[in-house]
N, C-alpha and C. Protein backbone atom coordinates (compact mmCIF):
# COMPACT_ATOMS: atom_id res chain seq x y z
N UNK A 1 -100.76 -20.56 101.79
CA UNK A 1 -100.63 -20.77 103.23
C UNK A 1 -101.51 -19.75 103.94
N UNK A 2 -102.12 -20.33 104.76
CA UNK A 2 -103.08 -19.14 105.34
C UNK A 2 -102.67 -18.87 107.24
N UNK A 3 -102.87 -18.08 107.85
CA UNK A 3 -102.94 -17.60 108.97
C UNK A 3 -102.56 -19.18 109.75
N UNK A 4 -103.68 -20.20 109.90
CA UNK A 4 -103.21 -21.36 110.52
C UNK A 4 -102.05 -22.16 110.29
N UNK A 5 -101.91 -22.12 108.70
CA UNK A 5 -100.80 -22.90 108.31
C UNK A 5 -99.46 -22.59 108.66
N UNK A 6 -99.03 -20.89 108.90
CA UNK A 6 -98.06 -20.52 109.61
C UNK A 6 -98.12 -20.66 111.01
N UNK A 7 -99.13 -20.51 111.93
CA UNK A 7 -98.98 -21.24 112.98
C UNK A 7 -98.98 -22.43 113.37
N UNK A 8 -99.05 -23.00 112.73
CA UNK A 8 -99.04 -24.82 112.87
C UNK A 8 -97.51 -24.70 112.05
N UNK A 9 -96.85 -24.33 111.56
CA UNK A 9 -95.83 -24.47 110.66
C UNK A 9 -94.63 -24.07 112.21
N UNK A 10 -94.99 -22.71 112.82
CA UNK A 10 -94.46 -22.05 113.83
C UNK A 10 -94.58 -23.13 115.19
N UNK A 11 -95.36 -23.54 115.31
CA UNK A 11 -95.59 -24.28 116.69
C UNK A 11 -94.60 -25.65 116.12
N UNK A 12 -94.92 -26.26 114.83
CA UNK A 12 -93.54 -27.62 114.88
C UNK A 12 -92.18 -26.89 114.80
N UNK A 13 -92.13 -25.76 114.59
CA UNK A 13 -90.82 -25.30 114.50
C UNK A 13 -90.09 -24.87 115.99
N UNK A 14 -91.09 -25.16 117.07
CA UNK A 14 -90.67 -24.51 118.46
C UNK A 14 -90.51 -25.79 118.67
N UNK A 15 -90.62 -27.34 118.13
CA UNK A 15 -90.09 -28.48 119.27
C UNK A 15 -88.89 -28.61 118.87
N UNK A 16 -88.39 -28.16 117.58
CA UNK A 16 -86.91 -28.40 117.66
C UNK A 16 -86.34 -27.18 117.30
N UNK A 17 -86.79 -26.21 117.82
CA UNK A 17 -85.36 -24.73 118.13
C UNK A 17 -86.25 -24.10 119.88
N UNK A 18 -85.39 -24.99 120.66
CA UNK A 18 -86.05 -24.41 121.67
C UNK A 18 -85.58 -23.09 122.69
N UNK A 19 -84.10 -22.99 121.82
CA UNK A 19 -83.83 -21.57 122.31
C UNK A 19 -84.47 -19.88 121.56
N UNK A 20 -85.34 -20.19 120.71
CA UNK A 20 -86.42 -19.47 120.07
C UNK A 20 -87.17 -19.26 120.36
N UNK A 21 -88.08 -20.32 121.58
CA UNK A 21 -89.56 -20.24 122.00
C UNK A 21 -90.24 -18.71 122.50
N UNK A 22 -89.67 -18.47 123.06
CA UNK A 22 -90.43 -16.64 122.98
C UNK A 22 -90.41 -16.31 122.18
N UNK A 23 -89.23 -15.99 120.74
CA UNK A 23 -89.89 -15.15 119.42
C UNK A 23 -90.92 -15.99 118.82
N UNK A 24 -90.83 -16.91 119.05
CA UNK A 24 -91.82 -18.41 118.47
C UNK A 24 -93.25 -17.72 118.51
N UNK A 25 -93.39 -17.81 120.18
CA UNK A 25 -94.84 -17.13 120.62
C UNK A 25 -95.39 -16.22 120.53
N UNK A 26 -94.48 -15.15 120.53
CA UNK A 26 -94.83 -13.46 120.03
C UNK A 26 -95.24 -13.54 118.73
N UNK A 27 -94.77 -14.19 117.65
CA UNK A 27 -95.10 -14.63 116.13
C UNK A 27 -96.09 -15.16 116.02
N UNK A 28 -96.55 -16.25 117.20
CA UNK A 28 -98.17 -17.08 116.99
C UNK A 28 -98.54 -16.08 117.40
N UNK A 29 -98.42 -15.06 118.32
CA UNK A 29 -99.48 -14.24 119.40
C UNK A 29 -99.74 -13.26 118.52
N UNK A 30 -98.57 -12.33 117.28
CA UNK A 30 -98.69 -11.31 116.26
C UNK A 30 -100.08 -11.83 115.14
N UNK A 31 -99.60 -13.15 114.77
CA UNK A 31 -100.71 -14.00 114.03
C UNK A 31 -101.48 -14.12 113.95
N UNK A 32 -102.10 -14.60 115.49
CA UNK A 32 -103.45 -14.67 115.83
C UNK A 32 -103.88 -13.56 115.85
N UNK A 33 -103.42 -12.51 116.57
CA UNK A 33 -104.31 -10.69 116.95
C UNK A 33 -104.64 -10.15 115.57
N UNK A 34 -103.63 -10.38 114.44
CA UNK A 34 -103.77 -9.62 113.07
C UNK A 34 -104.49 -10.73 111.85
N UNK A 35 -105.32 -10.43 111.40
CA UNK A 35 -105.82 -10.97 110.48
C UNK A 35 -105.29 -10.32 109.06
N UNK A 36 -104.83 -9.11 109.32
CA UNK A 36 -103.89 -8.66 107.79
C UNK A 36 -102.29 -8.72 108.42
N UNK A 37 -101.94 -9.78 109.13
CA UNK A 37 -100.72 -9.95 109.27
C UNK A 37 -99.45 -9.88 108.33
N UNK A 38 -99.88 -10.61 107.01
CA UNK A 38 -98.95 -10.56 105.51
C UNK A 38 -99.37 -9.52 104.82
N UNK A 39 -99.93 -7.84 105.95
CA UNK A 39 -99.95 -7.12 104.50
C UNK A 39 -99.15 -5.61 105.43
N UNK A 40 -98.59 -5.17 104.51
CA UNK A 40 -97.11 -4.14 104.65
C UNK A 40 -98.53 -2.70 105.32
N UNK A 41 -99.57 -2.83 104.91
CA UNK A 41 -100.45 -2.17 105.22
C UNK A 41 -100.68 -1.77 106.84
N UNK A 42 -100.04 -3.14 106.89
CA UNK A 42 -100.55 -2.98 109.19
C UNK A 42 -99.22 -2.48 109.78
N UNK A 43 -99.30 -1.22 110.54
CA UNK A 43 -98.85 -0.40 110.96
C UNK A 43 -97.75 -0.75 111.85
N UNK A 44 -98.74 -1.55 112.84
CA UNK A 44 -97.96 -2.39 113.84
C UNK A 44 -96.33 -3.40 113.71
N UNK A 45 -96.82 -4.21 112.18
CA UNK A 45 -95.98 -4.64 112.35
C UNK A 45 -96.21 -5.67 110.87
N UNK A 46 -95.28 -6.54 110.29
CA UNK A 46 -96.26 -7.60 109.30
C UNK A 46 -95.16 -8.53 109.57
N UNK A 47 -95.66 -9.61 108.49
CA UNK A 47 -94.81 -11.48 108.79
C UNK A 47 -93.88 -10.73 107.25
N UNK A 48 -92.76 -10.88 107.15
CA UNK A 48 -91.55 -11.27 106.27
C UNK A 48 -90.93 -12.51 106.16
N UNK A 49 -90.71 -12.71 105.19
CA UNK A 49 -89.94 -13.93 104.38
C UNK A 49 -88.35 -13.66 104.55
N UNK A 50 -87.81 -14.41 104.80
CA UNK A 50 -86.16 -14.29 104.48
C UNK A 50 -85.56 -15.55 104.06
N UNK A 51 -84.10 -15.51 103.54
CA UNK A 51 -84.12 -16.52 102.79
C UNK A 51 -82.39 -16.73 103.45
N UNK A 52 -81.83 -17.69 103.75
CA UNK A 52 -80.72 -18.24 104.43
C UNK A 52 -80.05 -18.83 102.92
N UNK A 53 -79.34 -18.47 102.00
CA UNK A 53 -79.11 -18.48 101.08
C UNK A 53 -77.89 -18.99 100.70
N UNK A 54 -78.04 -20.84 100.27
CA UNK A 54 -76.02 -20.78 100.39
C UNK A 54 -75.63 -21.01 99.04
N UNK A 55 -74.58 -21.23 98.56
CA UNK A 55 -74.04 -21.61 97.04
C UNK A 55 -74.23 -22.77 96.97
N UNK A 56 -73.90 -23.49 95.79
CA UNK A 56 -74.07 -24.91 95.26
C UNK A 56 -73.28 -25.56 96.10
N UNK A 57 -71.81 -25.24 96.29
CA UNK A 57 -71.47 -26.69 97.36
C UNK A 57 -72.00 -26.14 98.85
N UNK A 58 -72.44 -25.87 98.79
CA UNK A 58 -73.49 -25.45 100.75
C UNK A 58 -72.39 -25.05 101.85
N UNK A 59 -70.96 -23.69 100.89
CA UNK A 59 -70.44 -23.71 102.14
C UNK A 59 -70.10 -21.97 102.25
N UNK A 60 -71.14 -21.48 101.59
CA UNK A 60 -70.71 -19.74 101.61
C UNK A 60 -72.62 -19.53 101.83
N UNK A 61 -72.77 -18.20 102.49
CA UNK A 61 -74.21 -17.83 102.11
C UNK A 61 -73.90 -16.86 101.27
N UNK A 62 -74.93 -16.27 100.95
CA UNK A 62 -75.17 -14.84 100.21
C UNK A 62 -76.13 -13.89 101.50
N UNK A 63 -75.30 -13.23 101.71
CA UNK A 63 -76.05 -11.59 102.66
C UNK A 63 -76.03 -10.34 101.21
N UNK A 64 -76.96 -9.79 102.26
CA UNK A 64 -77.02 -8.31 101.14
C UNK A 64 -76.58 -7.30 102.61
N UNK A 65 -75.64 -5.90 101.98
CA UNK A 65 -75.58 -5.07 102.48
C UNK A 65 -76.78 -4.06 102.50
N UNK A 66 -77.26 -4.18 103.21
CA UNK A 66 -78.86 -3.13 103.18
C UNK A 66 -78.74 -1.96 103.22
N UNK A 67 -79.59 -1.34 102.04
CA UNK A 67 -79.12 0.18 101.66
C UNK A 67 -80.07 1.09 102.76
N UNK A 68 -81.07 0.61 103.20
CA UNK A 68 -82.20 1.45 104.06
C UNK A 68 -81.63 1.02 105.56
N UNK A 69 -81.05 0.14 106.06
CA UNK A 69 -80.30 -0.75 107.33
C UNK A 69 -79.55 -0.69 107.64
N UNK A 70 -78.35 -0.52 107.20
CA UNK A 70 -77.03 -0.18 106.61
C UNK A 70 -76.60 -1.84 107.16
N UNK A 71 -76.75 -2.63 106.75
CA UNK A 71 -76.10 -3.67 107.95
C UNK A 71 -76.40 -4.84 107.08
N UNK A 72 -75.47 -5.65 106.89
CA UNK A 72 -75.21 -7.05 106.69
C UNK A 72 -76.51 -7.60 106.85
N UNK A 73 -76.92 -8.49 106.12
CA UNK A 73 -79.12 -9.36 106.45
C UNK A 73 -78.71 -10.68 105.53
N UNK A 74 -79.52 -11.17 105.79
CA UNK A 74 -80.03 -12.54 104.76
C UNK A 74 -81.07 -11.40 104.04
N UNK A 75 -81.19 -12.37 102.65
CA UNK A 75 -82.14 -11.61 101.73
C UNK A 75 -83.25 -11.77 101.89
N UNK A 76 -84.30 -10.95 102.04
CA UNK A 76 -85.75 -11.14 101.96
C UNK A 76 -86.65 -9.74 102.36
N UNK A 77 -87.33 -10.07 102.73
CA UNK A 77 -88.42 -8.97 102.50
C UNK A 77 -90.09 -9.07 102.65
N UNK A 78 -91.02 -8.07 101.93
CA UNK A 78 -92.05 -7.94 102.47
C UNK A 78 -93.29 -9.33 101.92
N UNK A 79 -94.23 -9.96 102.73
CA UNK A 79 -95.55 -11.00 102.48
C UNK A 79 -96.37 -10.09 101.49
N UNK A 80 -96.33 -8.75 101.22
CA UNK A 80 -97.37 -8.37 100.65
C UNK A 80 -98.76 -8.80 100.09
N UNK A 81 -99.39 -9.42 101.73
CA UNK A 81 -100.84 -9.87 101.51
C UNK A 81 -100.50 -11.47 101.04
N UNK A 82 -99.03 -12.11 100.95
CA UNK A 82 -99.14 -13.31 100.31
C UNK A 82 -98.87 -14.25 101.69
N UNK A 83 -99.44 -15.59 102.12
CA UNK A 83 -99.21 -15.99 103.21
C UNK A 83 -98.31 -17.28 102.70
N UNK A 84 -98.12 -17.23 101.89
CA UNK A 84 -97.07 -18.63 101.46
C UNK A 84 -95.58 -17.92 101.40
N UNK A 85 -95.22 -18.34 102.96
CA UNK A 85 -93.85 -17.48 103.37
C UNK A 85 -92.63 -18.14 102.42
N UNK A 86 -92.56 -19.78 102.45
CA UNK A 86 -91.46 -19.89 101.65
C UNK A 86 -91.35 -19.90 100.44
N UNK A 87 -92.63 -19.44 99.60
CA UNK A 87 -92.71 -18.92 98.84
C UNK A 87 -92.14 -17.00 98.67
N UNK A 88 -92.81 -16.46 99.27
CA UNK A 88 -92.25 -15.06 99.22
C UNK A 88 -90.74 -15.00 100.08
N UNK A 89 -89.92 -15.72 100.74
CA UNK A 89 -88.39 -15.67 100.70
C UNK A 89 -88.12 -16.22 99.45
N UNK A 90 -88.26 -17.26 99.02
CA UNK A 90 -87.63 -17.87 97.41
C UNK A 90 -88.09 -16.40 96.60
N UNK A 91 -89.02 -15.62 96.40
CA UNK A 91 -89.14 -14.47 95.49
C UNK A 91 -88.28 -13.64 95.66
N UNK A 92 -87.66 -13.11 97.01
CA UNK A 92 -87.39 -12.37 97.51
C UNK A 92 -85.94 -12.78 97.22
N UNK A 93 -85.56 -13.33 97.26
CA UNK A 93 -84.27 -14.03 97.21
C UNK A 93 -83.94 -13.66 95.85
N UNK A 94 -84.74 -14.21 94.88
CA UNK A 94 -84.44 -14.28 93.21
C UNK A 94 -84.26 -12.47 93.09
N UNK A 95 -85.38 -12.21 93.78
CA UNK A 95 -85.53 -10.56 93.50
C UNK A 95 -84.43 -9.96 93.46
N UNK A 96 -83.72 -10.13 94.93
CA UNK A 96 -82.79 -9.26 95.80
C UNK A 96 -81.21 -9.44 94.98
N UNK A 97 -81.37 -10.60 94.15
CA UNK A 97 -79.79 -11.66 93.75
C UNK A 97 -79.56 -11.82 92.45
N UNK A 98 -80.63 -11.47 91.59
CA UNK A 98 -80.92 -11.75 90.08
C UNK A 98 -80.40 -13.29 89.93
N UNK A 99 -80.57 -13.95 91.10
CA UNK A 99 -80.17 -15.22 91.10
C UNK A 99 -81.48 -15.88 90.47
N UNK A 100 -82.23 -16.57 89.39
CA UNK A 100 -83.27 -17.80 89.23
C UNK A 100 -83.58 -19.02 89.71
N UNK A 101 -82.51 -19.57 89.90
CA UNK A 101 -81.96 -20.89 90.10
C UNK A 101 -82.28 -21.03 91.50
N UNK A 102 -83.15 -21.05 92.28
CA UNK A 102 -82.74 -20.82 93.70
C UNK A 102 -83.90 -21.91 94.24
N UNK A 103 -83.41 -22.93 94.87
CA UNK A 103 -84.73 -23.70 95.19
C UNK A 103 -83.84 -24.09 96.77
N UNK A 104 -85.40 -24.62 97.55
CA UNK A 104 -85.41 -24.65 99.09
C UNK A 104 -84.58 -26.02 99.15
N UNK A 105 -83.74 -25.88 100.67
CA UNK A 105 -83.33 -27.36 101.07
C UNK A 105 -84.28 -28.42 101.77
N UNK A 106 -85.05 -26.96 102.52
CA UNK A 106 -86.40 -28.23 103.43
C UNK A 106 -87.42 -26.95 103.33
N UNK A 107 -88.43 -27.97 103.61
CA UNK A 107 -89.94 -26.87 103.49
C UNK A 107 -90.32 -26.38 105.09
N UNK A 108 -89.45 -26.48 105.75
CA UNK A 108 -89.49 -26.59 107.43
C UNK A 108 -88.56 -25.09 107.39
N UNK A 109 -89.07 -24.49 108.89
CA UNK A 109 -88.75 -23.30 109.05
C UNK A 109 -87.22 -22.77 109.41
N UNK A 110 -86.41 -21.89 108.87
CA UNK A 110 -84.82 -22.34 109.76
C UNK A 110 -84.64 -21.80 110.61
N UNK A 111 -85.37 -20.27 110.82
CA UNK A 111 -85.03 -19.05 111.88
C UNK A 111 -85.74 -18.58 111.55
N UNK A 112 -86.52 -17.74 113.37
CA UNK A 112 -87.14 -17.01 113.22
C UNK A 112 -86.74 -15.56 113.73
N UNK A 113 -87.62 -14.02 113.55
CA UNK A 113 -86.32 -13.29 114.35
C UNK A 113 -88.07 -12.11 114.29
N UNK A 114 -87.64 -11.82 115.42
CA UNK A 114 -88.56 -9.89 115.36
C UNK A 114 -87.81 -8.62 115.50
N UNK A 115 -87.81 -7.91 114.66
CA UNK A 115 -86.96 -7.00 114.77
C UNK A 115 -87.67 -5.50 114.33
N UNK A 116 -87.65 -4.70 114.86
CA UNK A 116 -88.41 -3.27 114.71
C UNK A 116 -87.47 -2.27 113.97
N UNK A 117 -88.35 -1.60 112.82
CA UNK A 117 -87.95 -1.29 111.70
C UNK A 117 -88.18 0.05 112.06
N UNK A 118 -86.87 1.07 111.60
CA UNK A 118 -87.11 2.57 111.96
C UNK A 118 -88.15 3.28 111.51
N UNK A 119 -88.45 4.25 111.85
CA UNK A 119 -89.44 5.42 110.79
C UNK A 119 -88.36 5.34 109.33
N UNK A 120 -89.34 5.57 108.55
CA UNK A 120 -88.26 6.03 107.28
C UNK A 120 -89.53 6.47 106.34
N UNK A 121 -88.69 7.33 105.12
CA UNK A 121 -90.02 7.71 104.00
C UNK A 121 -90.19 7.09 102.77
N UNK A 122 -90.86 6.59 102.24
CA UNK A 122 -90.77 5.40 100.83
C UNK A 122 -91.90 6.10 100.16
N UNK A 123 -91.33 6.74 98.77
CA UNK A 123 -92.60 7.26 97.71
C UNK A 123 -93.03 8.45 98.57
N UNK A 124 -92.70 9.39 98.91
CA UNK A 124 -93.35 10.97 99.80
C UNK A 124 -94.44 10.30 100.72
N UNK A 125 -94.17 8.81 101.00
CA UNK A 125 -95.18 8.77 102.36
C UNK A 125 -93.96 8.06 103.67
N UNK A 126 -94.31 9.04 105.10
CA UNK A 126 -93.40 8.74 105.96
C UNK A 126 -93.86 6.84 106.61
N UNK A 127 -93.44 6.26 106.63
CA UNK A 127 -93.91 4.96 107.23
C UNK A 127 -93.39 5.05 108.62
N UNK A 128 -94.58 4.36 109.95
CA UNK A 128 -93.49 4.68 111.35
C UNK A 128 -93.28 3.58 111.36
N UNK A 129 -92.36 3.63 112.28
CA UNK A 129 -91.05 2.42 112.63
C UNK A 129 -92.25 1.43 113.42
N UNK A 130 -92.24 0.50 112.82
CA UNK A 130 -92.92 -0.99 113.12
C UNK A 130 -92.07 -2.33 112.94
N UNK A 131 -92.65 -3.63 113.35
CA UNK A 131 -91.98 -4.67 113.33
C UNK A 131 -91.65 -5.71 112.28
N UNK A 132 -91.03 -6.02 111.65
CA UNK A 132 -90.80 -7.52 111.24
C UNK A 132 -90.61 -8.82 111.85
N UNK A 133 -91.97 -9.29 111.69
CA UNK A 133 -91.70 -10.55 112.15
C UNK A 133 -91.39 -11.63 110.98
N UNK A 134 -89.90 -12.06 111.27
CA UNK A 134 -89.56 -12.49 109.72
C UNK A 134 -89.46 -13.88 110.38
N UNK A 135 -89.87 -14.82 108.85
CA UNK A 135 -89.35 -16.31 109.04
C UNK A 135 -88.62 -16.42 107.80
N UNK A 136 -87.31 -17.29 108.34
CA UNK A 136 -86.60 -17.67 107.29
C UNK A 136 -86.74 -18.90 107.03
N UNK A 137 -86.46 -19.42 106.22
CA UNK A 137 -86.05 -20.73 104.86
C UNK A 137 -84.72 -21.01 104.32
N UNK A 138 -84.27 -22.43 104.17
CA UNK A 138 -82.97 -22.71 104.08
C UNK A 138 -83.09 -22.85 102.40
N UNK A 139 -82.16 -22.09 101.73
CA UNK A 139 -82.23 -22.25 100.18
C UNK A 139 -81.23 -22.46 100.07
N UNK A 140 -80.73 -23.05 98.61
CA UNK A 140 -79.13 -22.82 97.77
C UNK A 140 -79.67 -22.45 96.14
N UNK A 141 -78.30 -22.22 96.25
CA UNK A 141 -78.25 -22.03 94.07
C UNK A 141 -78.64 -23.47 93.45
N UNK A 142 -79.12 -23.49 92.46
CA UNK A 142 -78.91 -24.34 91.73
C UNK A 142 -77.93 -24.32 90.86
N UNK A 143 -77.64 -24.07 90.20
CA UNK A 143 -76.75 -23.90 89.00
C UNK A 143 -75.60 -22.86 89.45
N UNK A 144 -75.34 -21.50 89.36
CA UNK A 144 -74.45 -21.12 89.31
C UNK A 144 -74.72 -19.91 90.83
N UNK A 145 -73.59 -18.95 91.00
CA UNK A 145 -73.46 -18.10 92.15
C UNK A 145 -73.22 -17.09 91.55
N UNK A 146 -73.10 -16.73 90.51
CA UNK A 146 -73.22 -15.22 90.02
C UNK A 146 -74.75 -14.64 90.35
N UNK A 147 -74.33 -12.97 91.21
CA UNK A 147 -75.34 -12.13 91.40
C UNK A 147 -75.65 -10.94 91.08
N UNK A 148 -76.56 -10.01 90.80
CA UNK A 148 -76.49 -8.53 90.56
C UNK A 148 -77.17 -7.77 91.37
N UNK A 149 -76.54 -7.12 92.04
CA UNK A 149 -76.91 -6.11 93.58
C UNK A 149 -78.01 -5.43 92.73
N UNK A 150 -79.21 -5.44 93.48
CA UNK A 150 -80.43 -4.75 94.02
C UNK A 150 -80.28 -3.24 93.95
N UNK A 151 -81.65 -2.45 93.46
CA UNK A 151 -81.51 -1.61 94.38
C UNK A 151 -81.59 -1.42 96.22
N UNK A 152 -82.35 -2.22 96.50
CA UNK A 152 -82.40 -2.08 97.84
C UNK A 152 -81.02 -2.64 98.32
N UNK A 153 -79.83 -2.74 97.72
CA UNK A 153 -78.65 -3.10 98.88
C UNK A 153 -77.35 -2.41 98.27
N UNK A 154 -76.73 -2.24 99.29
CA UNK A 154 -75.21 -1.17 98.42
C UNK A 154 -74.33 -2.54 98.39
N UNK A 155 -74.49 -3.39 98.34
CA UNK A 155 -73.71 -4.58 97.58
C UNK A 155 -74.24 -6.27 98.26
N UNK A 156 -73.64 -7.28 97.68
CA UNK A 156 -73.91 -8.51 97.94
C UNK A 156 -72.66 -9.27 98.05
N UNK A 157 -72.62 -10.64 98.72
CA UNK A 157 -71.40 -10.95 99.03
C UNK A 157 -71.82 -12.13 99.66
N UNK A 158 -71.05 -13.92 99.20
CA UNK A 158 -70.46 -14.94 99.71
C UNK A 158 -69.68 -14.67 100.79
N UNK A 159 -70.15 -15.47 101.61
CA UNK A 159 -69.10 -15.37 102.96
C UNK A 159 -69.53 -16.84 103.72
N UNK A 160 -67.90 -17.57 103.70
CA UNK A 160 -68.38 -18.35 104.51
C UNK A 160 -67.90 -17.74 105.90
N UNK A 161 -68.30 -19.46 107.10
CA UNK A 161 -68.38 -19.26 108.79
C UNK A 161 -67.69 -17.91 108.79
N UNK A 162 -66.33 -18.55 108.66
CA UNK A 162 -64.94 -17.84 109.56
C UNK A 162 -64.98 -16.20 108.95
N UNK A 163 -65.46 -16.23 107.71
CA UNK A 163 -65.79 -14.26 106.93
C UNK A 163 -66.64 -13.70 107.47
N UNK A 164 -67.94 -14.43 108.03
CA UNK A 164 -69.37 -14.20 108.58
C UNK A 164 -68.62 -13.50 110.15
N UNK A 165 -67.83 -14.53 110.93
CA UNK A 165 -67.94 -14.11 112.29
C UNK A 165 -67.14 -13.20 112.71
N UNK A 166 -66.00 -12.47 111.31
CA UNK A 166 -65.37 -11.33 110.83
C UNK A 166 -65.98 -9.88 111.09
N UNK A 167 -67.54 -10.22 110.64
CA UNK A 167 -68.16 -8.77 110.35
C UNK A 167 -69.12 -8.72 111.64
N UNK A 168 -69.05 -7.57 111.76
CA UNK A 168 -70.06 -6.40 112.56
C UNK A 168 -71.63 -7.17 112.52
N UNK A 169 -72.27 -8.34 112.47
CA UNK A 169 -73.71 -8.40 112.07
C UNK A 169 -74.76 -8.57 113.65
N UNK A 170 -75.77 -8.82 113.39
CA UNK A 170 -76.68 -8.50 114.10
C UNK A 170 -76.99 -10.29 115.09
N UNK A 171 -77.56 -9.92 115.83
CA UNK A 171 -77.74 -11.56 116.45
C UNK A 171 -78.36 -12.39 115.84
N UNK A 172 -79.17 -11.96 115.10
CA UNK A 172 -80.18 -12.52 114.65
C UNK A 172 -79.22 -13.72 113.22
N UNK A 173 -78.10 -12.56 112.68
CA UNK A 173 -77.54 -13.17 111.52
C UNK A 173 -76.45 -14.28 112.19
N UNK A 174 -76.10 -13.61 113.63
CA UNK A 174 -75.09 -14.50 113.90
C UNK A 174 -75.68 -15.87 114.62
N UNK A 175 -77.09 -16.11 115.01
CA UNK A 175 -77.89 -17.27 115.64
C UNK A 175 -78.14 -18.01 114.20
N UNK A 176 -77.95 -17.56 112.79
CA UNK A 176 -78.10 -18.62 111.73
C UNK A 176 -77.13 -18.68 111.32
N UNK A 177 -76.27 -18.16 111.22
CA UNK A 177 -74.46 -18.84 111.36
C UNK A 177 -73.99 -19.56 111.72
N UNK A 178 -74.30 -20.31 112.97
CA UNK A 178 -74.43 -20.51 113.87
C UNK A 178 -75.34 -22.06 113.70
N UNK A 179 -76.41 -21.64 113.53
CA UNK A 179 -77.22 -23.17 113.08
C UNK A 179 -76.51 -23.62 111.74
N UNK A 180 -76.12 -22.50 110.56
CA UNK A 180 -75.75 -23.39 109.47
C UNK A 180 -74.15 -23.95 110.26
N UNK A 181 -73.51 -23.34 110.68
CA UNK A 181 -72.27 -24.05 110.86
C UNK A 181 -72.62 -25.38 112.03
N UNK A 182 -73.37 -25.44 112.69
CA UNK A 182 -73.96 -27.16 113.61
C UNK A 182 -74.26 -28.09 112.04
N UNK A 183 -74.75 -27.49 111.06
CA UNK A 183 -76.08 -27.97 110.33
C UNK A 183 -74.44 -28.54 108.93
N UNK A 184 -73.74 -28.29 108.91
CA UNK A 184 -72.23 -28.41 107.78
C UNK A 184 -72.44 -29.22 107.72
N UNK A 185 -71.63 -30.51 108.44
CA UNK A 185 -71.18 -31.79 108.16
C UNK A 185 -72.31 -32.55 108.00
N UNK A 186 -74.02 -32.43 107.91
CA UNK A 186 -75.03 -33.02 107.60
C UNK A 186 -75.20 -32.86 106.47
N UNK A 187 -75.50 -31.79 105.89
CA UNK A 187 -75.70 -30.75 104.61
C UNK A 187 -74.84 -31.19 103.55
N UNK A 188 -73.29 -31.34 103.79
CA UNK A 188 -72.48 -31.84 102.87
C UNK A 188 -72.47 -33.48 103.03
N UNK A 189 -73.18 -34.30 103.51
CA UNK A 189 -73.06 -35.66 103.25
C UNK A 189 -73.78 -36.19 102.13
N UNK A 190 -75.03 -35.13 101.76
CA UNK A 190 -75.76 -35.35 100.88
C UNK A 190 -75.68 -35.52 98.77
């Protein structure tokens, strides 16, 4: 996927989530200005993958507790120079879950989110606090829901709606909560 293909991917994804359209545009507008947009290298800010992650019957996700965040996330992480986003959430996913089995429900975008990432130090180099502009992807298990926590998270955890709207999470997690719980009774007809 290259630079256009996420914006053409981003622009069909603004006719049907139209309460998104500003992070929509800031994401084409990040896109267009950066030509190393998918690489962890640009200071400013880079494109991330995330992965909306549910079990085989499509009615729990998987969040990771983030060990650098401290906070409840969908799993995913850095493009490192790769522009095939639902590709690098499906990696990111397997990575984060020791899950294999993990394939997409649609090749269409589910959520998008920008969110600015603190200073912090990784390997004795300080990184400054820049942006994620993450797109997510709707995945499930294939086969089974057994997982093994990451280093990057102090644990992992199934949760369906009513557990999700329990915890402390961020808007961003509670606006795809939110779409998966509209998105239920479609999802399970299948």
């Amino acid at each position: 996927m290259s630079r256009e293909t996420l914006i053409t991917a981003l622009e069909h994804y603004r006719n049907i989530a139209i309460t998104e359209c500003e992070t929509i545009d800031n994401i084409i507008q990040f896109v267009r200005n950066h030509n190393d947009c998918f690489a962890r290298e640009n200071i400013v800010g880079h494109i991330t993958g995330s992965a909306w992650l549910l079990n085989q019957t499509e009615d729990k996700v998987l969040l990771t507790h983030h060990k650098k965040l401290g906070k409840w996330l969908q799993l995913g992480g850095h493009a490192d120079g790769c522009g095939d986003i639902l590709t690098v959430a499906q990696t990111e996913a397997r990575e984060e879950s020791g899950i294999d089995a993990i394939v997409p429900l649609q090749n269409t975008i589910f959520s998008v989110d920008i969110h600015l990432i603190p200073e912090y130090r990784r390997q004795n180099l300080l990184e400054p606090q820049h942006y994620h502009y993450d797109i997510t992807y709707l995945f499930k298990v294939a086969d089974n829901s057994a997982y093994c926590v990451s280093d990057e998270s102090h644990a992992l955890a199934w949760f369906t709606i009513p557990e999700l709207m329990q915890k402390p999470l961020d808007d961003n997690v509670l606006r795809m909560a939110k779409k998966w719980q509209q998105r239920l009774p479609l999802v399970n007809q299948h």
